[in-house]
C-alpha atoms as a PDB file:
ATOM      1  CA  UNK A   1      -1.879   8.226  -5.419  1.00  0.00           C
ATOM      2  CA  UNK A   2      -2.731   4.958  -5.982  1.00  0.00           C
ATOM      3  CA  UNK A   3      -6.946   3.972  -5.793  1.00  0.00           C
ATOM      4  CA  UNK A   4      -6.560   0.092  -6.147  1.00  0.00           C
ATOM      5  CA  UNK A   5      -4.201  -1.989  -5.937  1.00  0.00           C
ATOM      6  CA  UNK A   6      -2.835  -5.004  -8.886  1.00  0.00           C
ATOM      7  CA  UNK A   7      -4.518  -8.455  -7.607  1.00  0.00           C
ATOM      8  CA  UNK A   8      -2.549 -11.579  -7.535  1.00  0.00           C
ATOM      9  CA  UNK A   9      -2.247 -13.375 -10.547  1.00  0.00           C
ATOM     10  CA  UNK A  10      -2.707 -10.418 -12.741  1.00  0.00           C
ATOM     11  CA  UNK A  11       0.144  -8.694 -14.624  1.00  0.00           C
ATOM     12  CA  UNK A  12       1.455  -5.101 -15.505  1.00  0.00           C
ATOM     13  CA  UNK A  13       3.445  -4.089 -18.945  1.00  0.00           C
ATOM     14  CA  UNK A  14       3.140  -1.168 -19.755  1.00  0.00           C
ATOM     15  CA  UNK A  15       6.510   0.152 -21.170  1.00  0.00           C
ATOM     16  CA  UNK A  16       7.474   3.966 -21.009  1.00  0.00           C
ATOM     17  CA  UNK A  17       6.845   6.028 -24.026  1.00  0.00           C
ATOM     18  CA  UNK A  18       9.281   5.061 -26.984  1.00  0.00           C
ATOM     19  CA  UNK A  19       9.083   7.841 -29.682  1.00  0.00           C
ATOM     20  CA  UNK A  20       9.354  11.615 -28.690  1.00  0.00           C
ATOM     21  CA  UNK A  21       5.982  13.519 -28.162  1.00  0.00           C
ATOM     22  CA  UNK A  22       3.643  13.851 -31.628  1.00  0.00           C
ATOM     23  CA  UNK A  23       6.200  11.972 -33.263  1.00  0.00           C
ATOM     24  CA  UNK A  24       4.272   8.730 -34.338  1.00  0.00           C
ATOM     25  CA  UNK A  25       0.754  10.426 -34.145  1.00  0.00           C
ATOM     26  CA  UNK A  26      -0.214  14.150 -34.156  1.00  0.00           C
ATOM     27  CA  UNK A  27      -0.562  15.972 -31.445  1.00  0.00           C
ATOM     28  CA  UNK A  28      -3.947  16.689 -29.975  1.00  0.00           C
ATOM     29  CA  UNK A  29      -4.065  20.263 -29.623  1.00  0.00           C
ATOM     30  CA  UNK A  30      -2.596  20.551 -32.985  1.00  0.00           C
ATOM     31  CA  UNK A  31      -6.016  19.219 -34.701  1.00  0.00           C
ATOM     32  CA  UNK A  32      -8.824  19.664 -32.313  1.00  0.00           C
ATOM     33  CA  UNK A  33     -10.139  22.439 -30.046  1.00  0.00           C
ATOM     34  CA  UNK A  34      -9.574  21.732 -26.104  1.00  0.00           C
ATOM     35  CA  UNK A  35     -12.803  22.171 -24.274  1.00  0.00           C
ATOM     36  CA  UNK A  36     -11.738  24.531 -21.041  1.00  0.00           C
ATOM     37  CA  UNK A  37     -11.761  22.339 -17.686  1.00  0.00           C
ATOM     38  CA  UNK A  38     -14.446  25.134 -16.079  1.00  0.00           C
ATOM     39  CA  UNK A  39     -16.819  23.764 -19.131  1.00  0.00           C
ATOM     40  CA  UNK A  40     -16.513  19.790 -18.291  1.00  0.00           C
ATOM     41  CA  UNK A  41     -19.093  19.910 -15.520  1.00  0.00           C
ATOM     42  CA  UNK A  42     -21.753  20.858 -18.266  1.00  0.00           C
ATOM     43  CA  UNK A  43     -20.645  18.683 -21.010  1.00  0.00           C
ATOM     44  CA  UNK A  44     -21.157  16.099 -18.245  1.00  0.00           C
ATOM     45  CA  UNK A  45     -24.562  16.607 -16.645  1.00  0.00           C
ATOM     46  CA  UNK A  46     -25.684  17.192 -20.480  1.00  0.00           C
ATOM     47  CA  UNK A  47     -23.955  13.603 -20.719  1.00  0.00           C
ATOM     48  CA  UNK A  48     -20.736  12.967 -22.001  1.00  0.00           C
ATOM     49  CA  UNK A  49     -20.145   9.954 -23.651  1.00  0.00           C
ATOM     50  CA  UNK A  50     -19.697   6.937 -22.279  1.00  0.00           C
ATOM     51  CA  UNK A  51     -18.171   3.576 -23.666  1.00  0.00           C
ATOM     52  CA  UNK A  52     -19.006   0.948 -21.139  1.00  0.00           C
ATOM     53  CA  UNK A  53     -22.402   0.131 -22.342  1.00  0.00           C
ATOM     54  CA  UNK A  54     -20.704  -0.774 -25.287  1.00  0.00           C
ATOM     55  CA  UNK A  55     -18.378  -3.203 -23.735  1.00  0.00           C
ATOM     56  CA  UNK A  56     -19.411  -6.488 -24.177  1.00  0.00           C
ATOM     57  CA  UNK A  57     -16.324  -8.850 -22.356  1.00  0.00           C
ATOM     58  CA  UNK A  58     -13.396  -7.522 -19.913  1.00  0.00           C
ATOM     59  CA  UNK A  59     -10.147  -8.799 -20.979  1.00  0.00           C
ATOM     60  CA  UNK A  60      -8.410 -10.684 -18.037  1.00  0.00           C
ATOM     61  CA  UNK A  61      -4.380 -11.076 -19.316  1.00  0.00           C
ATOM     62  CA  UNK A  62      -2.915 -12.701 -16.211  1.00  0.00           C
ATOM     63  CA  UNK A  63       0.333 -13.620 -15.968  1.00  0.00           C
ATOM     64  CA  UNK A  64       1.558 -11.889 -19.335  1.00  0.00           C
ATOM     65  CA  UNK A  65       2.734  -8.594 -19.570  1.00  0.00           C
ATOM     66  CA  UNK A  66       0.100  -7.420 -22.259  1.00  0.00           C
ATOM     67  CA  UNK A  67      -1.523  -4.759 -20.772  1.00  0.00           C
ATOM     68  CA  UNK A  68      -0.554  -2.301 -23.023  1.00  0.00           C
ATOM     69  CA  UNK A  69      -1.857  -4.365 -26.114  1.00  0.00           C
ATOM     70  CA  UNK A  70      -5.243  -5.103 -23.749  1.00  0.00           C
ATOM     71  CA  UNK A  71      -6.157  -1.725 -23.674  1.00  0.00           C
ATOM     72  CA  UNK A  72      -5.635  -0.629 -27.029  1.00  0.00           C
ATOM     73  CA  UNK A  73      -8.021  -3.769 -27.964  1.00  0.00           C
ATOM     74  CA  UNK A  74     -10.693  -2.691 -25.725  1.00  0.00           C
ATOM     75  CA  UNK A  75     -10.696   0.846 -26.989  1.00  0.00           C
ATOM     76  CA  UNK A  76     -10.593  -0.148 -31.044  1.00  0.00           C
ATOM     77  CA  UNK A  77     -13.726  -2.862 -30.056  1.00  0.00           C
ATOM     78  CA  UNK A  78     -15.260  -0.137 -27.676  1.00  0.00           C
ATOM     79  CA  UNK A  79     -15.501   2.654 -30.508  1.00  0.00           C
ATOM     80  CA  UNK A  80     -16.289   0.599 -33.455  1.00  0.00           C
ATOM     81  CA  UNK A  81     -19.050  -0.671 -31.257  1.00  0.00           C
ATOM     82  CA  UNK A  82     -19.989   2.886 -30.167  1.00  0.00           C
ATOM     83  CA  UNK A  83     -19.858   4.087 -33.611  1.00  0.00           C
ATOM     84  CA  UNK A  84     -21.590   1.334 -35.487  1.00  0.00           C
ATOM     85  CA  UNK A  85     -24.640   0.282 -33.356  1.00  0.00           C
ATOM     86  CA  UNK A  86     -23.628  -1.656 -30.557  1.00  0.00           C
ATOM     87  CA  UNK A  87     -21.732  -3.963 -32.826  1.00  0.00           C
ATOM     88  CA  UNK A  88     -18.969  -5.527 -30.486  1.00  0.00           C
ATOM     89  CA  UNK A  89     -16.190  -7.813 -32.062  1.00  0.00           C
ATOM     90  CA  UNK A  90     -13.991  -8.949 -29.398  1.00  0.00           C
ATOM     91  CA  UNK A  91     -10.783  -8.851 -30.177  1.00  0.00           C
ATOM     92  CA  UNK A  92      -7.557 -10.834 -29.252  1.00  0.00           C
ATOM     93  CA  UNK A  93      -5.161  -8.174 -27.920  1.00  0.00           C
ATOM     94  CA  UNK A  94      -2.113 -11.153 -28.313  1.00  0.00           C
ATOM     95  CA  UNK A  95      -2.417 -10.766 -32.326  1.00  0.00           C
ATOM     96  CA  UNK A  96      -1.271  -7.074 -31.348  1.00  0.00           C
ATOM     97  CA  UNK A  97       1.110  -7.906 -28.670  1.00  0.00           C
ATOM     98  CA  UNK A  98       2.967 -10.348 -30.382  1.00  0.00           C
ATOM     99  CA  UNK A  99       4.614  -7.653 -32.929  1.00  0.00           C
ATOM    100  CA  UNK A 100       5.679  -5.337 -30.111  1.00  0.00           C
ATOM    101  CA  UNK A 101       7.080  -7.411 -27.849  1.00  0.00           C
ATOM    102  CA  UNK A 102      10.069  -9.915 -27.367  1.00  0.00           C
ATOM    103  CA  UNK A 103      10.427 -11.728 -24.466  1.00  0.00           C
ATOM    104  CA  UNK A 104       6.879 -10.988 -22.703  1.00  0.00           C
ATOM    105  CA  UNK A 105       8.305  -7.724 -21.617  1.00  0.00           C
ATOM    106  CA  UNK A 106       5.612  -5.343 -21.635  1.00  0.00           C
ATOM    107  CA  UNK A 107       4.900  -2.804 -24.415  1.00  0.00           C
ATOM    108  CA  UNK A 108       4.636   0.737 -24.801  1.00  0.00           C
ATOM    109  CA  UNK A 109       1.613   2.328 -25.564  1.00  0.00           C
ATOM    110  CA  UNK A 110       2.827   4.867 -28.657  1.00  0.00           C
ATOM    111  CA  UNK A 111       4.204   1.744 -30.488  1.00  0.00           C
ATOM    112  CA  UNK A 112       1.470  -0.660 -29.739  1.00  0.00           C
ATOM    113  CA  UNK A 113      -1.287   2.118 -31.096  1.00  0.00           C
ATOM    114  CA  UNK A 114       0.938   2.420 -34.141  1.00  0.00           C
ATOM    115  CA  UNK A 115       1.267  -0.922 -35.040  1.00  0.00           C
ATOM    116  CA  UNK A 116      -2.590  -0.434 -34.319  1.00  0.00           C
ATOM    117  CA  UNK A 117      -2.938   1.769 -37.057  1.00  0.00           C
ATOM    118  CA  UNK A 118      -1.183   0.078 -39.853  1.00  0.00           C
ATOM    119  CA  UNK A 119      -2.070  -3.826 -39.161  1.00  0.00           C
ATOM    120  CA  UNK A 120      -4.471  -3.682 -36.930  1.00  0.00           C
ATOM    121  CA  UNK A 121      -6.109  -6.118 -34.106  1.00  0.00           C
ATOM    122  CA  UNK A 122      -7.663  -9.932 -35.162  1.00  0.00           C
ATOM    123  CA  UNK A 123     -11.214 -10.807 -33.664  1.00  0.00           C
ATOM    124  CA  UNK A 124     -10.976 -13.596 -31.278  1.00  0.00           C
ATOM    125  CA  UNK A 125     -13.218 -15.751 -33.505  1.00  0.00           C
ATOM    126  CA  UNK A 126      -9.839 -15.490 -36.563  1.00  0.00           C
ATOM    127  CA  UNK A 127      -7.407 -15.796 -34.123  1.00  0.00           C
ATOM    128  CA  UNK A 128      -8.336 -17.420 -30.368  1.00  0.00           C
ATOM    129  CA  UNK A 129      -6.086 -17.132 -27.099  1.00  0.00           C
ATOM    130  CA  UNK A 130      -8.779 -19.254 -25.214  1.00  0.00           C
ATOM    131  CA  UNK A 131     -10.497 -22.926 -26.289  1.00  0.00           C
ATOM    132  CA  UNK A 132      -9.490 -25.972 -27.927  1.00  0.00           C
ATOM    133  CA  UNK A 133      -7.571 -24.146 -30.731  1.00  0.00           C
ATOM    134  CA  UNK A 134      -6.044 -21.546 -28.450  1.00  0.00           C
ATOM    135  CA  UNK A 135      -2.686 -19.953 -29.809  1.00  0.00           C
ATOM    136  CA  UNK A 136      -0.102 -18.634 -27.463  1.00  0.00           C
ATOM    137  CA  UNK A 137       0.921 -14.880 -26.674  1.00  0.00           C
ATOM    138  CA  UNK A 138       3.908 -15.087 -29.019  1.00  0.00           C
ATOM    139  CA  UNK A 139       2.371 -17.090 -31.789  1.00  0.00           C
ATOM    140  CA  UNK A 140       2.015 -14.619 -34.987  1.00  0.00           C
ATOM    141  CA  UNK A 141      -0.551 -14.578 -37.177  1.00  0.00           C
ATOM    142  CA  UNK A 142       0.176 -14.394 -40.940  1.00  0.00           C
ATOM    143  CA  UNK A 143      -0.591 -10.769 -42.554  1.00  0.00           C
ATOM    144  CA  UNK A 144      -2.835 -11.762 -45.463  1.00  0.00           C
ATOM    145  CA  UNK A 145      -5.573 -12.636 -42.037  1.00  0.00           C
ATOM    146  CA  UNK A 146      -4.872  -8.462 -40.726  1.00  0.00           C
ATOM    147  CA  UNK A 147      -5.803  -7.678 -44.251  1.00  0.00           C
ATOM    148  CA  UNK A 148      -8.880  -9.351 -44.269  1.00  0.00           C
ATOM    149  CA  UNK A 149     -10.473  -9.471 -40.406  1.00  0.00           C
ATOM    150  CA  UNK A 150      -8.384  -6.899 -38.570  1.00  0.00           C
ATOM    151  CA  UNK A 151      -9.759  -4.018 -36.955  1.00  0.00           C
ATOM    152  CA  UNK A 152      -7.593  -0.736 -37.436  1.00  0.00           C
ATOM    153  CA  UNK A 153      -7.096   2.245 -35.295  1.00  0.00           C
ATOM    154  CA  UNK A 154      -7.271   4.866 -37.977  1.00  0.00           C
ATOM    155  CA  UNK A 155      -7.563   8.591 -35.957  1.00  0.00           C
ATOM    156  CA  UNK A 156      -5.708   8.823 -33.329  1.00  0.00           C
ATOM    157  CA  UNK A 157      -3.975  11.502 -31.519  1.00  0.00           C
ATOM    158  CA  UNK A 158      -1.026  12.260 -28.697  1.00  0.00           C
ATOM    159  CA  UNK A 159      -2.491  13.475 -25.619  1.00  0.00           C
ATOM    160  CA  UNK A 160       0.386  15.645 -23.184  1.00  0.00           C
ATOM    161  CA  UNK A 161      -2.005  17.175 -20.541  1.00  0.00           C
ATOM    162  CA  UNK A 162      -5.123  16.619 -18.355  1.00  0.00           C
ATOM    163  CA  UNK A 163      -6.414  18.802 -20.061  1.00  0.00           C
ATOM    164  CA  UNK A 164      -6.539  16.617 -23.205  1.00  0.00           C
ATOM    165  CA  UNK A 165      -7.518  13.917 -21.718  1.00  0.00           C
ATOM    166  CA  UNK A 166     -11.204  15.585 -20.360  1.00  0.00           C
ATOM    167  CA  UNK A 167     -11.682  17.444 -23.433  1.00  0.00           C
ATOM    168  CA  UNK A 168     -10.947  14.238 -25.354  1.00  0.00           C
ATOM    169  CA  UNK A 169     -13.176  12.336 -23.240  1.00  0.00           C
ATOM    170  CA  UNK A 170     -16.396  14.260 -23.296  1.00  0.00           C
ATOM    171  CA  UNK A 171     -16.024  14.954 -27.123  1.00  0.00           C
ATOM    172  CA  UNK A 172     -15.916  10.802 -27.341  1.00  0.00           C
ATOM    173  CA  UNK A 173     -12.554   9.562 -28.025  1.00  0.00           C
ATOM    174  CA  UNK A 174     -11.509   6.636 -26.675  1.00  0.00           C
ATOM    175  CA  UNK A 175      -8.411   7.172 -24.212  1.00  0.00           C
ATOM    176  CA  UNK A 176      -5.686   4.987 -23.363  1.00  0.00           C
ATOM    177  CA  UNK A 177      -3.364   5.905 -21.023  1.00  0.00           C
ATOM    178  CA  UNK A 178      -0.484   4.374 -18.722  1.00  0.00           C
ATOM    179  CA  UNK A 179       0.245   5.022 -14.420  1.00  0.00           C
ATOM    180  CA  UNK A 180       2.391   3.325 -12.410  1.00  0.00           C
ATOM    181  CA  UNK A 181       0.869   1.246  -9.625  1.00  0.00           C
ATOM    182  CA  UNK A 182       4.788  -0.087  -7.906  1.00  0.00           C
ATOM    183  CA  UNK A 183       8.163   0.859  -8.204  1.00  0.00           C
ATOM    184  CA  UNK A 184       9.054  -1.016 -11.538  1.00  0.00           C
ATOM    185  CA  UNK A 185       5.808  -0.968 -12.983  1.00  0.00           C
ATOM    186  CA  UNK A 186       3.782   0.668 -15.350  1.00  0.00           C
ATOM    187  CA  UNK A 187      -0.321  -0.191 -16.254  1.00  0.00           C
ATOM    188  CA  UNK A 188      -2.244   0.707 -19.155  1.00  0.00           C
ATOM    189  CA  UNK A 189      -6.178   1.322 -19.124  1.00  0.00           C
ATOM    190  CA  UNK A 190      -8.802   2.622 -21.123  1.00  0.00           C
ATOM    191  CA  UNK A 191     -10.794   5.447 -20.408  1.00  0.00           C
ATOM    192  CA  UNK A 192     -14.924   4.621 -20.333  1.00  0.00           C
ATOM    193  CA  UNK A 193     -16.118   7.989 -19.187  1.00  0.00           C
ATOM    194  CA  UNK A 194     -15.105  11.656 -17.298  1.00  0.00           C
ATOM    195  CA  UNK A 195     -17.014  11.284 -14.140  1.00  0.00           C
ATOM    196  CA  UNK A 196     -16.350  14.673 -13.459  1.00  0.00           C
ATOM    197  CA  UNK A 197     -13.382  16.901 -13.804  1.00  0.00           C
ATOM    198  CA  UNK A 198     -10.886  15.479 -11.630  1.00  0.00           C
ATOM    199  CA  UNK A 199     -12.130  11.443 -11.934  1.00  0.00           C
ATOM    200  CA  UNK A 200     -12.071   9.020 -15.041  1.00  0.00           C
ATOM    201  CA  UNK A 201     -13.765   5.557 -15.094  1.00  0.00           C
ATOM    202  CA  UNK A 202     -11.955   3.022 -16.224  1.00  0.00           C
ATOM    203  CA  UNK A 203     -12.062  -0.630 -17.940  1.00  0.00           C
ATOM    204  CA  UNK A 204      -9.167  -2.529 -16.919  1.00  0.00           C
ATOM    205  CA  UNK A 205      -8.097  -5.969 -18.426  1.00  0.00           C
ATOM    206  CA  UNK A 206      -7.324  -7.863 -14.478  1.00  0.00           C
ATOM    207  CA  UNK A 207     -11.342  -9.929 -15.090  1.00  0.00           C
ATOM    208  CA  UNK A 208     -14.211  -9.351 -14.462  1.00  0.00           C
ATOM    209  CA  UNK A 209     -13.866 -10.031 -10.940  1.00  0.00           C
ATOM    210  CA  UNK A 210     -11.265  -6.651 -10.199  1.00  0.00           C
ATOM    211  CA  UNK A 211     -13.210  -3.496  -9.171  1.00  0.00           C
ATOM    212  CA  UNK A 212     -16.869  -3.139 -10.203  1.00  0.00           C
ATOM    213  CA  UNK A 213     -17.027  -6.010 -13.123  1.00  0.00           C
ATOM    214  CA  UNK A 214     -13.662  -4.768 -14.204  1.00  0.00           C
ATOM    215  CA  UNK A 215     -14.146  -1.104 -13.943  1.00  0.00           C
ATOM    216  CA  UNK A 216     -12.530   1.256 -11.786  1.00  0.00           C
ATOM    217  CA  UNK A 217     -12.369   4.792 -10.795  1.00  0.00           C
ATOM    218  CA  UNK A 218      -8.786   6.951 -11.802  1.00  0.00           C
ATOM    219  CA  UNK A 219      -7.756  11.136 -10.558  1.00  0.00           C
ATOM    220  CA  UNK A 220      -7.154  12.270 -14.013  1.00  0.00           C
ATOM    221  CA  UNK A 221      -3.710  13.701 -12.310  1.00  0.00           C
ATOM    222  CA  UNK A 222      -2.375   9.767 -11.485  1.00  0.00           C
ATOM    223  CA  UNK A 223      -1.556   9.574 -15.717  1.00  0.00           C
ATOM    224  CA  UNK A 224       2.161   8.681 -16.287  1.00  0.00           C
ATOM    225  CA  UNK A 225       2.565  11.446 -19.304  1.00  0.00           C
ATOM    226  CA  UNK A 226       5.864   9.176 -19.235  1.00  0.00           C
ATOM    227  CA  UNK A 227       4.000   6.305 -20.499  1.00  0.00           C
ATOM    228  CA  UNK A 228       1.945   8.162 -23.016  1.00  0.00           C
ATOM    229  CA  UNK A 229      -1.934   8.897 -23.428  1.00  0.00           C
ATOM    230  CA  UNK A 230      -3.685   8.580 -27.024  1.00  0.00           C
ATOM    231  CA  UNK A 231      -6.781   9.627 -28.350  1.00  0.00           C
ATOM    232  CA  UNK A 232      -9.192   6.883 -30.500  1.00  0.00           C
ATOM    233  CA  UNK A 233     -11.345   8.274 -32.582  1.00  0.00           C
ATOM    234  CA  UNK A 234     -12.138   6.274 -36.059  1.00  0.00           C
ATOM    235  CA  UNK A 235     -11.787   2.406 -36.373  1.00  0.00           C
ATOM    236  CA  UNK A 236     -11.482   0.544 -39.553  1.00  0.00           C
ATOM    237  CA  UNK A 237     -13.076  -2.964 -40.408  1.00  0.00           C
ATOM    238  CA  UNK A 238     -10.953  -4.408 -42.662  1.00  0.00           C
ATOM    239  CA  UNK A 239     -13.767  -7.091 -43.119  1.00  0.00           C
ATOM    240  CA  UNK A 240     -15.993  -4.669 -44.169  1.00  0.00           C
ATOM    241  CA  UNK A 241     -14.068  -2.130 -46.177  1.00  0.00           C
END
């Protein structure tokens, strides 16, 4: 079941899962305790976390396949935001997908997080994809500036059920997660908030001008396990450290 459609001008990417389950990160259930579902309700009218007042600028990738790459950005700038005052460094999700990709294929999502977690993500303001001094999708950047600017996933997690995606959720990790919107397609997003225990809300990376300012609304039981889901929990700033 599909809630919204992909707008013209606006690509997919998202590649299915490449390593085999808890392979490149730990499993989930193996480190934390899952909340039951008959509990979410309360954890959510006590108020759950939620990331999008922490979001600061919706990613809009059009025509290339970087979706995967997109969301993994937005969930690294969402938590280091959420965990260190508001403080939102936006990121360019290209200095991530040009390691994990060849031709402007797509990406998968367990890959993509891992490459994450050892080199990390450049801010924008290092590395642009927009302006006079714009680089290009495929254009790499050299390590020594991941060393010094990048921000790095550092806890993260492999999510197999539902069920670790809501107790993830209202517990604060940031979720990314892939579905498949066509036939020969497969979309990656980033989990905001549990709206309740069947619903997620979203941030997408199609602009500002998809859904409500870039959000949207996603039945927890649409996630492509196929694709992968992975729980954010710790960032590292590499300019700060």
């Amino acid at each position: 079941m599909n809630i919204y459609s992909q707008p013209e001008g606006q690509a997919c990417g998202c590649l299915p899962r490449e390593s085999r389950f808890g392979e490149l990160c730990s499993a989930f259930e193996d480190h934390v305790e899952v909340i039951p579902r008959e509990e979410w309700e309360q954890y959510i009218d006590n108020g759950a976390p939620d990331f999008r007042p922490f979001i600061k600028h919706i990613f809009s990738q059009g025509r290339v396949s970087s979706c995967t790459c997109e969301a993994i950005s937005q969930a690294v700038a969402s938590m280091y935001a959420f965990r260190n005052n508001g403080e939102y460094i936006l990121l360019n999700p290209w200095t991530l997908y040009a390691f994990v990709t060849s031709r402007d294929n797509g990406s998968s999502i367990d890959v993509a997080m891992k490459r994450a977690q050892t080199h990390g993500i450049l801010p924008e303001a290092i590395w642009p994809r927009r302006g006079p001094n714009a680089h290009a999708w495929n254009d790499k950047p050299p390590q020594d500036l991941f060393d010094k600017y990048a921000l790095r996933a550092k806890e993260v997690y492999d999510i197999g059920t539902t069920g670790d995606v809501g107790s993830a959720s209202i517990m604060g990790f940031g979720i990314v997660y892939g579905w498949k919107p066509g036939p020969r397609s497969g979309h990656a997003e980033f989990i905001t908030s549990l709206l309740n225990p069947g619903m997620a809300e979203d941030c997408n990376s199609w602009d500002i001008t998809f859904g409500d300012k870039g959000f949207g609304k996603r039945p927890l039981g649409t996630i492509n396990f196929g694709f992968g889901a992975f729980a954010l929990r710790t960032v590292v700033n590499m300019a700060a450290a």
